[in-house]
C-alpha atoms as a PDB file:
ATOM      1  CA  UNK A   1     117.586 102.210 113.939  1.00  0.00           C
ATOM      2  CA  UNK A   2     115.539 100.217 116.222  1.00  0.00           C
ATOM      3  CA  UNK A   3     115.459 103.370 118.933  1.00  0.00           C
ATOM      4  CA  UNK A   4     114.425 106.067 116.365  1.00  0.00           C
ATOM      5  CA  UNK A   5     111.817 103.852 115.534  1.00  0.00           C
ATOM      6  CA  UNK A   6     110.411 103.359 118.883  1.00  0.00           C
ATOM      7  CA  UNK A   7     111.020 106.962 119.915  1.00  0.00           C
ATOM      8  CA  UNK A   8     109.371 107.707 116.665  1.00  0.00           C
ATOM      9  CA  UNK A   9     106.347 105.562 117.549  1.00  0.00           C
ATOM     10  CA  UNK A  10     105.985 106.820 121.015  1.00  0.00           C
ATOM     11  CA  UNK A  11     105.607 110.118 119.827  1.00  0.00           C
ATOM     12  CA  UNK A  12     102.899 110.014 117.412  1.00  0.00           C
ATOM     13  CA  UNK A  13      99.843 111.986 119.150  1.00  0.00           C
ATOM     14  CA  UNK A  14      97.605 108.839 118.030  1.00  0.00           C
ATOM     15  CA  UNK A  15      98.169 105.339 119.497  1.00  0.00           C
ATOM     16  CA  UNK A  16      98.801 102.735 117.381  1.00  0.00           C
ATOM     17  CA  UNK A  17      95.477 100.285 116.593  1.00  0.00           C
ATOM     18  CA  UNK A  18      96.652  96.819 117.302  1.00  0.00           C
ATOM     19  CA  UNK A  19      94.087  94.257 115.927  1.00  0.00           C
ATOM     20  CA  UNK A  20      94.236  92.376 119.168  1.00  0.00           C
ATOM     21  CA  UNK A  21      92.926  95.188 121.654  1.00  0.00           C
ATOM     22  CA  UNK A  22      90.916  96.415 118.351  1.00  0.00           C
ATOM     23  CA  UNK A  23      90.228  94.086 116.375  1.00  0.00           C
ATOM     24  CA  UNK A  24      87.025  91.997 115.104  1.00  0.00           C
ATOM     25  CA  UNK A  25      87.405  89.085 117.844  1.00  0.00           C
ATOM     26  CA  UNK A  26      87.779  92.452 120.595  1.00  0.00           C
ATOM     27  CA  UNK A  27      84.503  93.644 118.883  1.00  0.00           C
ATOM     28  CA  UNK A  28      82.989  91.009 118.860  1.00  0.00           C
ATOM     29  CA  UNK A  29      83.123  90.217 122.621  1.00  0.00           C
ATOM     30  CA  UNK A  30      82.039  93.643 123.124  1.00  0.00           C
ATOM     31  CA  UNK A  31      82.148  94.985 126.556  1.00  0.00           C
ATOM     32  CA  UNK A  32      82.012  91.222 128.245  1.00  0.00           C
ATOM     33  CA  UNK A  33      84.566  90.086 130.392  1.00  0.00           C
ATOM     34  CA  UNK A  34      84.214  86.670 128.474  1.00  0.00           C
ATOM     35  CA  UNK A  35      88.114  85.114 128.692  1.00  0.00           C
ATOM     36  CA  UNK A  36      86.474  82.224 125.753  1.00  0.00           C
ATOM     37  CA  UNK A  37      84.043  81.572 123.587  1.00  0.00           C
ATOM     38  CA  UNK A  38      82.584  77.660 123.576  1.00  0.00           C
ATOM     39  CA  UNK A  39      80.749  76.202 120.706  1.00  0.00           C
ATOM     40  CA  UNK A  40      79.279  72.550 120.706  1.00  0.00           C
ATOM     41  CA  UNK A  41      80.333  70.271 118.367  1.00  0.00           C
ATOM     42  CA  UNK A  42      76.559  69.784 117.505  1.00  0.00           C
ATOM     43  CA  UNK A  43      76.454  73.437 116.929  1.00  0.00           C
ATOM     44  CA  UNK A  44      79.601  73.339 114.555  1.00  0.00           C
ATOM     45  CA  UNK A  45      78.233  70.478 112.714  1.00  0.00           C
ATOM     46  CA  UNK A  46      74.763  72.033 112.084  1.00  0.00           C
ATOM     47  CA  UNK A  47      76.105  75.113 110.042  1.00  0.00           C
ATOM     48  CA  UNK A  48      76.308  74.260 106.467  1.00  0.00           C
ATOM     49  CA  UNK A  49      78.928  72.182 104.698  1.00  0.00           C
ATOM     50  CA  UNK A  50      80.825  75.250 103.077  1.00  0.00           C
ATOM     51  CA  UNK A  51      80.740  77.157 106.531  1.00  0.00           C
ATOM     52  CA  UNK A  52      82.251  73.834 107.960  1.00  0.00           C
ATOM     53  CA  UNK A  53      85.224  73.862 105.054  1.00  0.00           C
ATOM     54  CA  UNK A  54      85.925  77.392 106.197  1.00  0.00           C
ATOM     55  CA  UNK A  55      85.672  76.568 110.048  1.00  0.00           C
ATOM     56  CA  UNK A  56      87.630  73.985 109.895  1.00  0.00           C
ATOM     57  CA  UNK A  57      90.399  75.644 107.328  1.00  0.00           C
ATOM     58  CA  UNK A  58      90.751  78.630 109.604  1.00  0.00           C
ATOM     59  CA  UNK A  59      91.185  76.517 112.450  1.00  0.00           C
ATOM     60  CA  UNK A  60      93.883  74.485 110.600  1.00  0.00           C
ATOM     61  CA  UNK A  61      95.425  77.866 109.554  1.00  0.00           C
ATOM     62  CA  UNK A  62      95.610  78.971 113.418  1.00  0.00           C
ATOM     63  CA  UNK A  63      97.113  75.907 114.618  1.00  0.00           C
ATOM     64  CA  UNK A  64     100.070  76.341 111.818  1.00  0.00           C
ATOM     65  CA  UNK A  65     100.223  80.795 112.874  1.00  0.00           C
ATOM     66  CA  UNK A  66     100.466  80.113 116.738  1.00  0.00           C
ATOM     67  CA  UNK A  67     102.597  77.695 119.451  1.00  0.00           C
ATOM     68  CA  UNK A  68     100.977  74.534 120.354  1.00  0.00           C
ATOM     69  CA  UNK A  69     100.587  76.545 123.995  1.00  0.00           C
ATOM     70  CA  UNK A  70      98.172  78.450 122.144  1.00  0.00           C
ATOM     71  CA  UNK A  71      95.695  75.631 122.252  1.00  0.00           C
ATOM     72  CA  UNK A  72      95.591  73.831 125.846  1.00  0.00           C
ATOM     73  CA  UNK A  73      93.138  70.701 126.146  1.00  0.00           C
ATOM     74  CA  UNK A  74      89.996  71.911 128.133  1.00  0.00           C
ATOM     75  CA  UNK A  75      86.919  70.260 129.797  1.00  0.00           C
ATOM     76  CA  UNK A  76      83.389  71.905 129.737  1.00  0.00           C
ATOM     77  CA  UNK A  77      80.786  71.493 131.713  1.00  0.00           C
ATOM     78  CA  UNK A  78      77.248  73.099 131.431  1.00  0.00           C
ATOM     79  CA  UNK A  79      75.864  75.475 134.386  1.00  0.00           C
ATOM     80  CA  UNK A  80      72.140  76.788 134.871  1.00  0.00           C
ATOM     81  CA  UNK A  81      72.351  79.189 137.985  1.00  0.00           C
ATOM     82  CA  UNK A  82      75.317  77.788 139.237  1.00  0.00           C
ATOM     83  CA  UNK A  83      74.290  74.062 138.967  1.00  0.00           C
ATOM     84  CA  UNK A  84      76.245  71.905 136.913  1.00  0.00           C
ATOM     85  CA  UNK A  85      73.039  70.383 134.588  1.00  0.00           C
ATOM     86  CA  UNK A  86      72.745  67.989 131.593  1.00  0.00           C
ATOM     87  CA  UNK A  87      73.836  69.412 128.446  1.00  0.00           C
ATOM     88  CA  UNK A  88      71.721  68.215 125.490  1.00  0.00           C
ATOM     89  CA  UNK A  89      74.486  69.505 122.516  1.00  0.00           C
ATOM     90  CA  UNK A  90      76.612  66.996 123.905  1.00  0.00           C
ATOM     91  CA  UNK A  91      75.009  64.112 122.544  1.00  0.00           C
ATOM     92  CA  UNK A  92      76.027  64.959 118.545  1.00  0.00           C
ATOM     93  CA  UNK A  93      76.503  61.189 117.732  1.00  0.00           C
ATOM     94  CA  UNK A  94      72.574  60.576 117.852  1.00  0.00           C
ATOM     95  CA  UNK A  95      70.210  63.996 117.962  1.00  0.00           C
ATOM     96  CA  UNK A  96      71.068  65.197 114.300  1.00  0.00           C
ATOM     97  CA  UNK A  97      71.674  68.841 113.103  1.00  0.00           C
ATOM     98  CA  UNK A  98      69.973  71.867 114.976  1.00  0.00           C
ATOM     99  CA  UNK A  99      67.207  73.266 112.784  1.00  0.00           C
ATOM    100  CA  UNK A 100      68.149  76.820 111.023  1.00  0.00           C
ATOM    101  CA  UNK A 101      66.273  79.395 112.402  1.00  0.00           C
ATOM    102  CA  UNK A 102      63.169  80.613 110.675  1.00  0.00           C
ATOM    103  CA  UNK A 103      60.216  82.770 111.066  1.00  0.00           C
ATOM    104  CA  UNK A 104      58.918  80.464 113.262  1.00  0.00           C
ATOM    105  CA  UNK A 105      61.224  79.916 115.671  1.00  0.00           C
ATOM    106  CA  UNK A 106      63.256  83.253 115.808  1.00  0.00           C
END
């Protein structure tokens, strides 16, 4: 059953969308050869409360979907032109929330 199935698949004139090669996330990183995406913690914590809930839920819902191997502890460190510089997001404990854009500023 499992053969006729793959032969079956492999001859279907169209391929078959797979929402990791064609998905939103794909999409989103658009023609980039971007391997992650990095958000400060500042950044996080300056969206709005209900965005947070949701963040944090669909984080919480990724961690239970995929293997612990999934998620590998990482360091980050700022560059400007190749220089490693001072990042001011990381100080979240004592800068506040980013202002919202506006009119005014983009």
């Amino acid at each position: 059953m499992a053969d006729q199935l793959l032969t079956a698949a492999q001859d279907q004139s169209e391929p078959v969308e797979c929402p990791y090669y064609h998905g939103p996330v794909w999409d989103a990183f658009g023609l980039t050869r971007a391997a992650y995406l990095v958000v400060p913690r500042r950044t996080l914590q300056s969206m709005p409360l209900d965005w947070q809930q949701r963040f944090v839920a669909l984080m919480d819902e990724s961690h239970a979907h995929l293997p612990a191997e999934a998620f590998p502890e990482y360091t980050v460190r700022r560059l400007d032109n190749g220089k490693f510089v001072a990042d001011p997001l990381r100080d979240y404990r004592h800068t506040g929330p980013i202002a919202p854009k506006d009119s005014s500023n983009g």
